[in-house]
N, C-alpha and C. Protein backbone atom coordinates (compact mmCIF):
# COMPACT_ATOMS: atom_id res chain seq x y z
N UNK A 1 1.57 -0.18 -14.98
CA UNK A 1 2.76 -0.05 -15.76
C UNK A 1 3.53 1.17 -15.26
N UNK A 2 4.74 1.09 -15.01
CA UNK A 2 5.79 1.54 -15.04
C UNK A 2 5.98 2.83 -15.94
N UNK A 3 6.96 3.52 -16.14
CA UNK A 3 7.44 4.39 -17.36
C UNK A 3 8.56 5.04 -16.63
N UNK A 4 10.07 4.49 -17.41
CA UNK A 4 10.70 5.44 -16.36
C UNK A 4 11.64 6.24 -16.96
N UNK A 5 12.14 7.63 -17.49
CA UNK A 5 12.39 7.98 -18.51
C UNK A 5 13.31 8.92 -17.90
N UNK A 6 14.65 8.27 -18.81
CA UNK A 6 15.56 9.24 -18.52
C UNK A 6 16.37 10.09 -19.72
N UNK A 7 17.51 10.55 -19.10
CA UNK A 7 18.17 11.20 -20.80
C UNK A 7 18.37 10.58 -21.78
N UNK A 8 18.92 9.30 -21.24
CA UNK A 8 18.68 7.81 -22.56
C UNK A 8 18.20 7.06 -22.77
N UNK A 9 16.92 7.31 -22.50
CA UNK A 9 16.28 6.20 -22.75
C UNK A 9 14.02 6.39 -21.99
N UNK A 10 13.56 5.60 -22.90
CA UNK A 10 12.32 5.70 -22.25
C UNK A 10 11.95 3.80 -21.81
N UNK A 11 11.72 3.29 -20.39
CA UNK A 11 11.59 2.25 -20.09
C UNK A 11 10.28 1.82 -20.12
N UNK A 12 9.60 0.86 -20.39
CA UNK A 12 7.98 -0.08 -19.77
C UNK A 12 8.61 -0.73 -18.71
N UNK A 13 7.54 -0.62 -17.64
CA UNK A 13 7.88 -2.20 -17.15
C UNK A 13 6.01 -2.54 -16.59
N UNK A 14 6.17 -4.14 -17.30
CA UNK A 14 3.98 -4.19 -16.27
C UNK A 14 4.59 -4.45 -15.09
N UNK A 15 3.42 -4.48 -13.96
CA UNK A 15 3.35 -4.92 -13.01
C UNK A 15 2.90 -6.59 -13.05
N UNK A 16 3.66 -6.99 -12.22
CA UNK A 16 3.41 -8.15 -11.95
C UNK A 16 2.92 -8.75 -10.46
N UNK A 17 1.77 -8.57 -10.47
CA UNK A 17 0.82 -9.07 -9.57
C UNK A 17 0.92 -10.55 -8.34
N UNK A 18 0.82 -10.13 -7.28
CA UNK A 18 0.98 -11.43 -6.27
C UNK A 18 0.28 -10.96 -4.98
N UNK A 19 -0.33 -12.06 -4.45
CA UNK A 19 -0.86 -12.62 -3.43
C UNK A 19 0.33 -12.22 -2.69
N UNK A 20 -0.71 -11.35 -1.51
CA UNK A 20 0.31 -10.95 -0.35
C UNK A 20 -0.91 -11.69 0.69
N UNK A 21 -0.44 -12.86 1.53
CA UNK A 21 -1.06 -13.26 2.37
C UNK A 21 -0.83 -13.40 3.69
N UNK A 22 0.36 -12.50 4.01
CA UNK A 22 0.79 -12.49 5.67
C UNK A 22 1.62 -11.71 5.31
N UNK A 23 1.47 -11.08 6.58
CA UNK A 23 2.85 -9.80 6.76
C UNK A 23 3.46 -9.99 8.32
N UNK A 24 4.16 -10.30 8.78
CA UNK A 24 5.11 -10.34 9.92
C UNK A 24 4.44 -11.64 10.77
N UNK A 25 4.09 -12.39 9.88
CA UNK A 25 3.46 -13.89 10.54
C UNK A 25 2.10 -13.67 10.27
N UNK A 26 1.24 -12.73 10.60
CA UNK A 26 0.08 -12.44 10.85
C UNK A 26 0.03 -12.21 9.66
N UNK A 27 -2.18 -13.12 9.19
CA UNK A 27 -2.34 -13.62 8.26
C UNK A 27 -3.64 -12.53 7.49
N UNK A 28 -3.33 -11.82 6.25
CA UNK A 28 -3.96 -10.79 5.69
C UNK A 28 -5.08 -11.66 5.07
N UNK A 29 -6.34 -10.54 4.62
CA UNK A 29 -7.32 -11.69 4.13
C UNK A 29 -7.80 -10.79 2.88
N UNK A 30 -7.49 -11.27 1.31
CA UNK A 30 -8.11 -10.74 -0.03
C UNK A 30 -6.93 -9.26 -0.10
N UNK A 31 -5.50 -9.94 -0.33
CA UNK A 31 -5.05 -8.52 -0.52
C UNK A 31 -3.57 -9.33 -1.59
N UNK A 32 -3.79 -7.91 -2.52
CA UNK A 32 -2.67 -8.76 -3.51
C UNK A 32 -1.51 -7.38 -3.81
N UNK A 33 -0.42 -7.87 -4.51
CA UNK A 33 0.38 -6.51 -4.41
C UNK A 33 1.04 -6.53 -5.86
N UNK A 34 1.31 -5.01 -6.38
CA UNK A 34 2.74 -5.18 -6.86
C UNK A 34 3.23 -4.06 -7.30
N UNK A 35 4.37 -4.10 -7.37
CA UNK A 35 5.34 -3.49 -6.93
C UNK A 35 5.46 -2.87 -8.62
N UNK A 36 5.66 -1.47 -8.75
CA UNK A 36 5.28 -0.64 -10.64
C UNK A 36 6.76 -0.49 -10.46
N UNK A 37 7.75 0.16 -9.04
CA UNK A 37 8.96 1.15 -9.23
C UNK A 37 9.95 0.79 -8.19
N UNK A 38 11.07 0.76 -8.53
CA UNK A 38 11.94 0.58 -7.22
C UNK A 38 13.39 0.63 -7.48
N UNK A 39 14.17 1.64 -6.76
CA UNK A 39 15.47 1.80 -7.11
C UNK A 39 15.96 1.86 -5.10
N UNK A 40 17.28 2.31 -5.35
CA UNK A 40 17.73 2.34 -3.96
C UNK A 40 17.04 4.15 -3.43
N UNK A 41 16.43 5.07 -3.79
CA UNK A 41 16.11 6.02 -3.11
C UNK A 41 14.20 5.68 -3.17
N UNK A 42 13.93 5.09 -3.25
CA UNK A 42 12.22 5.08 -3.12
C UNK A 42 11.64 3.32 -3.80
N UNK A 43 10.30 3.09 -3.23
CA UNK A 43 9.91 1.96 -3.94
C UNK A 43 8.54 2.98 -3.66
N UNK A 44 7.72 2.42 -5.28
CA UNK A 44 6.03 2.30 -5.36
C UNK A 44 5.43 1.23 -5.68
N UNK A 45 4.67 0.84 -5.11
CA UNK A 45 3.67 -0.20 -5.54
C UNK A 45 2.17 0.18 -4.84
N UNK A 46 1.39 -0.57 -5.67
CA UNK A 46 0.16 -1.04 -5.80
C UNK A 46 -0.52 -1.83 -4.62
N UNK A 47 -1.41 -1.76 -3.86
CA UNK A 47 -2.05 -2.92 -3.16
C UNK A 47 -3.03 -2.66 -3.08
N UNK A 48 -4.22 -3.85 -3.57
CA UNK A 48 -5.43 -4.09 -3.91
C UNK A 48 -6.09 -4.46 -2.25
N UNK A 49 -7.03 -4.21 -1.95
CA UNK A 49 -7.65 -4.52 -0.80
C UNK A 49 -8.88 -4.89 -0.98
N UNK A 50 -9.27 -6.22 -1.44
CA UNK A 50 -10.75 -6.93 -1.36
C UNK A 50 -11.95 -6.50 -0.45
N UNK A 51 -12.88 -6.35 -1.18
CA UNK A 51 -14.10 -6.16 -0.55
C UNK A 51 -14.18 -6.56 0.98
N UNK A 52 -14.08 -5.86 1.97
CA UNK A 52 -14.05 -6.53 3.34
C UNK A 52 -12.53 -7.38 3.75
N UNK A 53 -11.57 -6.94 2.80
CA UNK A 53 -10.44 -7.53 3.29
C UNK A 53 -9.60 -6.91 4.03
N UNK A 54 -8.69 -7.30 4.56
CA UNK A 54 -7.78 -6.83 5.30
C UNK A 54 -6.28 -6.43 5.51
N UNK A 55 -5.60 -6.13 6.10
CA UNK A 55 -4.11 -6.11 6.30
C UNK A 55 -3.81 -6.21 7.80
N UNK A 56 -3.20 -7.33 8.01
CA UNK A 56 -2.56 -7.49 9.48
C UNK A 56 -1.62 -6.05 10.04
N UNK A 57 -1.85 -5.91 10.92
CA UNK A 57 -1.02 -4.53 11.83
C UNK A 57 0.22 -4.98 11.84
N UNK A 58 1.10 -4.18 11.26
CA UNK A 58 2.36 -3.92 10.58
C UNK A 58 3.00 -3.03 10.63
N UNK A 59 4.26 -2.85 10.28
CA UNK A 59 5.30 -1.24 10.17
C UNK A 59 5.93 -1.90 9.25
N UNK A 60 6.95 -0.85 8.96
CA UNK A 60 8.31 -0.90 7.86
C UNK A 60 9.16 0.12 8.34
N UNK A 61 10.34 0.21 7.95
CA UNK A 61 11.46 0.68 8.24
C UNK A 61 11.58 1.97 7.69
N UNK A 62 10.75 2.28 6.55
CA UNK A 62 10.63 3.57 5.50
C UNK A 62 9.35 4.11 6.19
N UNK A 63 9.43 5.24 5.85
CA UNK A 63 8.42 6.43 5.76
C UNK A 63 7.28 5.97 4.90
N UNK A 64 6.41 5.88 4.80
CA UNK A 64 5.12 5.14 3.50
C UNK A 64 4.23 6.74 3.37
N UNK A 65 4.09 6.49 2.50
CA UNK A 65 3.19 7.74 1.78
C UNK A 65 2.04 6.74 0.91
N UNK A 66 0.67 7.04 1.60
CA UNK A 66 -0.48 6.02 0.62
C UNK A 66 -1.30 6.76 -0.20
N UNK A 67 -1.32 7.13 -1.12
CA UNK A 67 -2.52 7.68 -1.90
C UNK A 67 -4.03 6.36 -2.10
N UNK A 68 -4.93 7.25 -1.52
CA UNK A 68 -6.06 5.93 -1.92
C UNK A 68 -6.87 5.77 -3.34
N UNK A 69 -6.64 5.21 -3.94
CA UNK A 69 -7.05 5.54 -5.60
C UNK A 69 -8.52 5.13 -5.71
N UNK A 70 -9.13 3.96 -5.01
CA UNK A 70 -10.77 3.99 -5.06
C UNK A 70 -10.88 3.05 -3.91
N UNK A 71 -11.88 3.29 -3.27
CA UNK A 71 -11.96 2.35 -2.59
C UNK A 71 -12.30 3.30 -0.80
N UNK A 72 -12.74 2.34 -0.03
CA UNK A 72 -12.69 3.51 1.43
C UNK A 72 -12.85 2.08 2.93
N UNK A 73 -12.49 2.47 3.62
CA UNK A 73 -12.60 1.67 4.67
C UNK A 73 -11.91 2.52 6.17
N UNK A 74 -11.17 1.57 7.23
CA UNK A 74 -10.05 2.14 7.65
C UNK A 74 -9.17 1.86 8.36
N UNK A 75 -8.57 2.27 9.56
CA UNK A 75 -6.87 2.33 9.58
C UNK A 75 -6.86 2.07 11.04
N UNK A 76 -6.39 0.62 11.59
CA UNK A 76 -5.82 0.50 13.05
C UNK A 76 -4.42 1.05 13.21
N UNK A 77 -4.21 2.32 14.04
CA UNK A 77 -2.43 2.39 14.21
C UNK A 77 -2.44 2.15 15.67
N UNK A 78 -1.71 1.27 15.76
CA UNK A 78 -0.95 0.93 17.57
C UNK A 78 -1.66 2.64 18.95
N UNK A 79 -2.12 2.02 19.58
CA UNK A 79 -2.59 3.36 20.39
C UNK A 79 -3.29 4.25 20.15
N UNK A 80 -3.95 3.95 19.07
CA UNK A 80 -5.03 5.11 18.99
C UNK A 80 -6.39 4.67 18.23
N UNK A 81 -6.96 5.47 17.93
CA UNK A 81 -8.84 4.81 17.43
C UNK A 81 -8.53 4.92 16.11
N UNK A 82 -9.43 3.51 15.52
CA UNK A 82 -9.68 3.47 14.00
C UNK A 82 -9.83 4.96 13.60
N UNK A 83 -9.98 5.21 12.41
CA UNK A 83 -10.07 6.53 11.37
C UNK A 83 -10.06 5.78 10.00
N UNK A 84 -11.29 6.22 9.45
CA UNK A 84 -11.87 6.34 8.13
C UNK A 84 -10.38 6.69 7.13
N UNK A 85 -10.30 5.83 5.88
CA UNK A 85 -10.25 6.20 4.46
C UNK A 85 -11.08 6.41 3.59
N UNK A 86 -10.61 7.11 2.63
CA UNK A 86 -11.53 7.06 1.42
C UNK A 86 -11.10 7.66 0.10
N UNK A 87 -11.33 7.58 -0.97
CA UNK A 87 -10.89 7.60 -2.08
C UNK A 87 -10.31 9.46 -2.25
N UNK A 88 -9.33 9.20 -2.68
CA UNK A 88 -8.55 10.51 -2.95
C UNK A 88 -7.74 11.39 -1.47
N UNK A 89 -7.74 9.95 -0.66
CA UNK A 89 -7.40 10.62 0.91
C UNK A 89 -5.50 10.02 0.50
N UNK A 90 -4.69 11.20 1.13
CA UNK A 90 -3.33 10.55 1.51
C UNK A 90 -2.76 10.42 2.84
N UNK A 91 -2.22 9.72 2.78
CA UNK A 91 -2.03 8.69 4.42
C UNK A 91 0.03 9.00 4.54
N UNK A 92 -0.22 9.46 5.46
CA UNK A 92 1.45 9.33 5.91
C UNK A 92 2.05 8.50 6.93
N UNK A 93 2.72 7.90 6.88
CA UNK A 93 3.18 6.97 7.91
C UNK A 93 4.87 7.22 8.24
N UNK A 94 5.15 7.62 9.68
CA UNK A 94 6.41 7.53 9.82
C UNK A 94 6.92 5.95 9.94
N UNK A 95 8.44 6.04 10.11
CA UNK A 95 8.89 4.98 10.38
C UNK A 95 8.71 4.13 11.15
N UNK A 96 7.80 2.84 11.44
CA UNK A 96 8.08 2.16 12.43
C UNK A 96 6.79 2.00 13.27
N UNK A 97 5.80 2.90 12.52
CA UNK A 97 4.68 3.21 12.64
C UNK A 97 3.59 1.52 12.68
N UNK A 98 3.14 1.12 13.56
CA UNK A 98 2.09 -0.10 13.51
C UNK A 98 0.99 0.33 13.31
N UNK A 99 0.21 -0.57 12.15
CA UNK A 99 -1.23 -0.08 11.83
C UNK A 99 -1.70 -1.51 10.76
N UNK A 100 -2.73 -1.42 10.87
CA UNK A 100 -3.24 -2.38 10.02
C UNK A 100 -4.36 -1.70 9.17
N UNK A 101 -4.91 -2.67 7.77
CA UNK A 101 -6.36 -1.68 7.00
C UNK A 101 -7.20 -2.89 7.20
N UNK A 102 -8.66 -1.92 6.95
CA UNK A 102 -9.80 -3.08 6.54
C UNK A 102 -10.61 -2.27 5.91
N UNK A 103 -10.89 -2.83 4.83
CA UNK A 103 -11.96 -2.48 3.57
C UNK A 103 -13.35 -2.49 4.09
N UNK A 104 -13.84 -1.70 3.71
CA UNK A 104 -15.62 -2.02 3.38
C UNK A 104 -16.33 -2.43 2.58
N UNK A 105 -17.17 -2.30 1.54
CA UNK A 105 -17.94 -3.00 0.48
C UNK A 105 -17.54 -2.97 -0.59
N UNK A 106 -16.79 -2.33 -0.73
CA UNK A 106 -15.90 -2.31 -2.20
C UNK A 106 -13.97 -2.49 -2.51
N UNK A 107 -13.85 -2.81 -3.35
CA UNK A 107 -12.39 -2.64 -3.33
C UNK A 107 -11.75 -1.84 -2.85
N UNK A 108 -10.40 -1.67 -2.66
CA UNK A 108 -9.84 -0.32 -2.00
C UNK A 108 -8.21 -0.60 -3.28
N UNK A 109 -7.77 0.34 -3.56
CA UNK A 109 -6.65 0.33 -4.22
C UNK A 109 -5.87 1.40 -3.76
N UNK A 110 -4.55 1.24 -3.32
CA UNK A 110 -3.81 2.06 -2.50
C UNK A 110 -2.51 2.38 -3.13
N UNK A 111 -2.27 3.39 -3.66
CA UNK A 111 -0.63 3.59 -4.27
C UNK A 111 0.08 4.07 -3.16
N UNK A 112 1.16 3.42 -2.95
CA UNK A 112 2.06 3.26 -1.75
C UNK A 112 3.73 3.89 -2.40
N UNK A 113 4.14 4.58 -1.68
CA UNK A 113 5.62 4.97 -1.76
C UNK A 113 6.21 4.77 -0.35
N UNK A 114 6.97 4.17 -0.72
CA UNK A 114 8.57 3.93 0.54
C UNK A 114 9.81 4.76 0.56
N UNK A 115 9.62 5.53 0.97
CA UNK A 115 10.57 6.12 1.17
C UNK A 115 11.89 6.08 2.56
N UNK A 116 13.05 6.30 2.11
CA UNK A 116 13.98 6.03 2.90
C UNK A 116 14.15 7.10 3.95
C-alpha cells in the first residue's frame, strides 16, 4: 500500500499485483510485480522473485535504485561477473545499464525506484 500525503489531503492506494513474464522479448521465470507509486518525477514498485526464479537481462531508461527487502541471490550486468545479493543490500543502476537477477532458495522481494 501506497500513502501519499499532501497539504490536502491523505491518499491509500493497494497494490495491485501482476505476472511479469518477459521483459524485452526474453522470457522471466516466477516473477510478479507491482507498481505502490508513480508520478512524472519517480516510479516505485515491488518485484517478487520466486524461489530460484529469475529476470531476463534488461535495462531501462531511468536510473533504478533496488532496496532488497528479503530474500538473496544475484546479479548478471553486461561485462562483468555475477555478484551476490542479499537482504538489506542496495543496488544502483545507471541508465541503460544491462543486467539480469536469479534467486536462490527463497523468495527475494526487491523495492525498486525509477528515477528520471
Amino acid at each position: 500500500m501506497a500513502i501519499v500525503v499532501s497539504r490536502q489531503s491523505v491518499v491509500r492506494t493497494e497494490r495491485s499485483w501482476q505476472a511479469f513474464d518477459a521483459v524485452n522479448g526474453a522470457p522471466n521465470k516466477g516473477v510478479r510485480l507491482a507498481v505502490d507509486f508513480a508520478n512524472e518525477k519517480a516510479t516505485f514498485l515491488f518485484v517478487d522473485l520466486d524461489a530460484q526464479g529469475s529476470i531476463a537481462m534488461h535495462s531501462q531508461p531511468e536510473r533504478s535504485v533496488c532496496f532488497i527487502v528479503e530474500g538473496e541471490g544475484w546479479i548478471s550486468v553486461e561485462g562483468q561477473s555475477d555478484f551476490a545479493y542479499a537482504k538489506g543490500d542496495l543496488i544502483a543502476f545507471d541508465s541503460a545499464v544491462l543486467h539480469g537477477w536469479r534467486g536462490a532458495d527463497a523468495q527475494t522481494r526487491i523495492l525498486v525506484g525509477l528515477l528520471p
